[in-house]
N, C-alpha and C. Protein backbone atom coordinates (compact mmCIF):
# COMPACT_ATOMS: atom_id res chain seq x y z
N UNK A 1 105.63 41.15 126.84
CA UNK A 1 106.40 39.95 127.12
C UNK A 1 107.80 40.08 126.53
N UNK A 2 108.02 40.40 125.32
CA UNK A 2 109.20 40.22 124.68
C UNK A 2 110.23 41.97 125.76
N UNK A 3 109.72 42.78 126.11
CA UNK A 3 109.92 43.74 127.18
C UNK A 3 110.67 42.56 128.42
N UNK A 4 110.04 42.00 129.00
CA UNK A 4 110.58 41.30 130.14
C UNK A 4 111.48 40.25 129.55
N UNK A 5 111.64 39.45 128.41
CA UNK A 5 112.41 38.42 127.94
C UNK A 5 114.04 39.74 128.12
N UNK A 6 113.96 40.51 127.33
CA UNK A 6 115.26 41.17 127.00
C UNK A 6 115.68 41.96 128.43
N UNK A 7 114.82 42.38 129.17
CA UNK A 7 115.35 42.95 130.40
C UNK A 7 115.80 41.51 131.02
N UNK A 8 115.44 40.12 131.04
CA UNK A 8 115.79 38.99 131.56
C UNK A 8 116.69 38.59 131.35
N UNK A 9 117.26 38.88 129.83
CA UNK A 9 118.14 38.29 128.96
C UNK A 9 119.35 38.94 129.77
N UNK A 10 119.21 40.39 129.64
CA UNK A 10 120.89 41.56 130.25
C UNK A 10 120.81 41.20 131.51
N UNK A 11 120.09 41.00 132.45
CA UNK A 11 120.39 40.99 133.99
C UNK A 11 120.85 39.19 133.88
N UNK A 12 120.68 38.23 132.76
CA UNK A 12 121.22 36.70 133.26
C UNK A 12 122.21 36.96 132.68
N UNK A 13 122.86 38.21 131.67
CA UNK A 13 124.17 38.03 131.41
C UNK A 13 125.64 38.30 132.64
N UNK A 14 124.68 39.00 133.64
CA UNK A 14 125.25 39.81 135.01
C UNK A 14 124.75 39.19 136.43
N UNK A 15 124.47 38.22 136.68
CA UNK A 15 124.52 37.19 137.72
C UNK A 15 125.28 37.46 138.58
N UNK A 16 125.99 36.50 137.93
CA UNK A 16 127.62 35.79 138.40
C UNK A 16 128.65 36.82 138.59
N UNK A 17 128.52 38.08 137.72
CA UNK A 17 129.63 39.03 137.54
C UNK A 17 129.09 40.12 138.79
N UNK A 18 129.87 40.77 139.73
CA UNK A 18 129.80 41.66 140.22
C UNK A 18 130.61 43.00 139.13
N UNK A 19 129.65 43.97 139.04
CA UNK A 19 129.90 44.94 137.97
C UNK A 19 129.75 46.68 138.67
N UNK A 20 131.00 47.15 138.19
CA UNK A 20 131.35 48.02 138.95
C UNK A 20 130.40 49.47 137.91
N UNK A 21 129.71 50.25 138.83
CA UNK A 21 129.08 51.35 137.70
C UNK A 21 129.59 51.59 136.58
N UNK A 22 130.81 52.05 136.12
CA UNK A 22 131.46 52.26 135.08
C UNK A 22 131.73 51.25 134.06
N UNK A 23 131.49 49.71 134.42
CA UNK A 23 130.85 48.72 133.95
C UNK A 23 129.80 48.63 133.07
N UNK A 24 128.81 49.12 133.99
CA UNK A 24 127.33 48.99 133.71
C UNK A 24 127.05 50.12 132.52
N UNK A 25 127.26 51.24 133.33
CA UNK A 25 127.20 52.47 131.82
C UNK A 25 127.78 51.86 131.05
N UNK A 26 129.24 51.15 130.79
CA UNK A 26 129.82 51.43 129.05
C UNK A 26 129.00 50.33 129.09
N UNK A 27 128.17 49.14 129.20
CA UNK A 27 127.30 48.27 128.67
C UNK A 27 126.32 49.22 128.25
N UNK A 28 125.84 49.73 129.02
CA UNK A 28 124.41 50.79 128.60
C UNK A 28 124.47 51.14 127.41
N UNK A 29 125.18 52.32 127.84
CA UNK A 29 125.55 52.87 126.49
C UNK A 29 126.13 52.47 125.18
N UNK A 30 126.90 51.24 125.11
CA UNK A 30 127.11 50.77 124.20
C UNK A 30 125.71 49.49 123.69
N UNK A 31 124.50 49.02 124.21
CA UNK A 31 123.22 48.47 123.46
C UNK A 31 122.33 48.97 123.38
N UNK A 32 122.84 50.23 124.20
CA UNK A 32 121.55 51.11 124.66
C UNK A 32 120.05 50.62 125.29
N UNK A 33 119.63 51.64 125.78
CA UNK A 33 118.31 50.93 126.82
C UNK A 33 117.00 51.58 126.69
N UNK A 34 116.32 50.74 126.95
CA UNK A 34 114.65 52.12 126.94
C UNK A 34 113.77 51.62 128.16
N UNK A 35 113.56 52.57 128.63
CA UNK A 35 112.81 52.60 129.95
C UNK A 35 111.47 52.75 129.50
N UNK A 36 110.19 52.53 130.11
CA UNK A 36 109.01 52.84 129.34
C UNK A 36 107.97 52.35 130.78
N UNK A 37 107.19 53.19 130.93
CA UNK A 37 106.33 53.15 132.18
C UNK A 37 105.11 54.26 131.81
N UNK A 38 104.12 54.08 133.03
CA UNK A 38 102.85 54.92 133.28
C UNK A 38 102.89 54.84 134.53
N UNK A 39 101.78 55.35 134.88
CA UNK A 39 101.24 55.45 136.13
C UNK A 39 99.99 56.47 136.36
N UNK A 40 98.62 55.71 136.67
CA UNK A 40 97.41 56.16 136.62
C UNK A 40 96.52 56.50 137.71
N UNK A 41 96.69 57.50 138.41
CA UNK A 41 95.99 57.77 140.27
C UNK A 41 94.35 58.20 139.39
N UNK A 42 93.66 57.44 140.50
CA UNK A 42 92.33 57.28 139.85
C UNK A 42 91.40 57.09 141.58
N UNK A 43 90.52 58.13 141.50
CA UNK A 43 89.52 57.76 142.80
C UNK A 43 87.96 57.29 142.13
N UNK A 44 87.50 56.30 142.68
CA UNK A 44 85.85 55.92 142.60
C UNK A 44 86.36 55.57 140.92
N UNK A 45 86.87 55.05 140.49
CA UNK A 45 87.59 54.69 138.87
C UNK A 45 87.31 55.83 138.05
N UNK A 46 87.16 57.13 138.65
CA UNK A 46 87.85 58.50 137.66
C UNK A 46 89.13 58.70 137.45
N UNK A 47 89.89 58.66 136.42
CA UNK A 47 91.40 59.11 136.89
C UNK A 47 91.56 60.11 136.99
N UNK A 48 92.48 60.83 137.66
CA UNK A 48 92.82 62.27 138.36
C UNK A 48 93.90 62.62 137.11
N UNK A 49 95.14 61.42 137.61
CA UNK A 49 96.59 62.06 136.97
C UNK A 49 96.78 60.71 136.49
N UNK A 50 97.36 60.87 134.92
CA UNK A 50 98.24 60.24 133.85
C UNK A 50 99.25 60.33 133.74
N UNK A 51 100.60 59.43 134.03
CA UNK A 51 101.49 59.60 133.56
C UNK A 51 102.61 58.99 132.64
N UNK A 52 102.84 59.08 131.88
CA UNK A 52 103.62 58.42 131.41
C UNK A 52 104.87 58.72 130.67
N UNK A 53 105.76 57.81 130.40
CA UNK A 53 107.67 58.08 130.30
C UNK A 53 107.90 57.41 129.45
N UNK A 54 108.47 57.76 128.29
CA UNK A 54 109.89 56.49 127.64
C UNK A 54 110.91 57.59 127.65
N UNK A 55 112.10 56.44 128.14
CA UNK A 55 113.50 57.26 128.49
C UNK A 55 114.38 56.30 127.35
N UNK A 56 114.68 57.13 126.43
CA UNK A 56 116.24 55.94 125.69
C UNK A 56 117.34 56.71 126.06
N UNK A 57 118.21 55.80 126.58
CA UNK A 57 119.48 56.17 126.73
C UNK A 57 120.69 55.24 125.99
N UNK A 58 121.56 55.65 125.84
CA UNK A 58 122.82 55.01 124.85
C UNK A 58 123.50 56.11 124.13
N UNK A 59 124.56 55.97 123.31
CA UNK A 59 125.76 56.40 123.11
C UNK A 59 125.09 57.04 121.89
N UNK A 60 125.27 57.96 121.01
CA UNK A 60 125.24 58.65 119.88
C UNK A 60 124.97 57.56 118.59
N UNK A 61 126.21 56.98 118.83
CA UNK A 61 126.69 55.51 117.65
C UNK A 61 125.46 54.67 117.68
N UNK A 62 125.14 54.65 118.85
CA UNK A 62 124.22 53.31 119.17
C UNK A 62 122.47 53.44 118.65
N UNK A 63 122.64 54.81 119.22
CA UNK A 63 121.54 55.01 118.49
C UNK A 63 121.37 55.54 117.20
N UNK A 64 122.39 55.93 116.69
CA UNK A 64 122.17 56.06 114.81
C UNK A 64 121.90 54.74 114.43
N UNK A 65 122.71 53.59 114.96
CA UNK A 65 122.45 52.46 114.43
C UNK A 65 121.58 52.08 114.29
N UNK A 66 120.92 52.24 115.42
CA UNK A 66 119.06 51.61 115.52
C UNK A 66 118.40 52.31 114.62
N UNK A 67 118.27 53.66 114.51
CA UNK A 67 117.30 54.36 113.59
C UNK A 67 117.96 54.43 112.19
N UNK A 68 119.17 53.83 111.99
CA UNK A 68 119.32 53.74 110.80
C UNK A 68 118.91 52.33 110.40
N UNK A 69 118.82 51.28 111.16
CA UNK A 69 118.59 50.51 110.72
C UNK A 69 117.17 49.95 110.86
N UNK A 70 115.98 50.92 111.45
CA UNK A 70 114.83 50.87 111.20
C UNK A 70 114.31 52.00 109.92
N UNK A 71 115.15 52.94 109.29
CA UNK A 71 114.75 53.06 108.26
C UNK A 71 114.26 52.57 107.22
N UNK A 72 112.94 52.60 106.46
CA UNK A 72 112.70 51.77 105.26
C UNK A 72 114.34 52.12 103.92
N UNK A 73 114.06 50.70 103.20
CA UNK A 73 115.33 50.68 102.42
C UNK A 73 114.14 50.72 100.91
């Protein structure tokens, strides 16, 4: 849930605004983003193939920030 609140949150900040790609990246990259998915092909409920992804993308800066600031202090 809190996954769909924040993907809800960036797309109601971009409504109203028509945003040109080069837009969108320096937003990206400057809060950075994480993609995160599966996908499970399964016959007679055996599964065959598993898959699954997390993609982070963002700027160098952006992400020191985060992992510096999930470091224990």
């Amino acid at each position: 849930m809190k996954n769909e609140d924040t993907a809800n949150a960036i797309l109601t900040d971009f409504q109203d605004d028509e945003l040109s790609l080069f837009e969108m990246l320096d937003h990206v990259l400057s809060k950075g983003i994480v993609i995160a998915g599966e996908i499970t092909i399964s016959v007679a409920n055996v599964e065959l193939v598993y898959l699954g992804i997390n993609v982070l993308a963002g700027s160098i800066d952006t992400i020191q920030q985060i992992l510096d600031a999930r470091e224990p202090k």
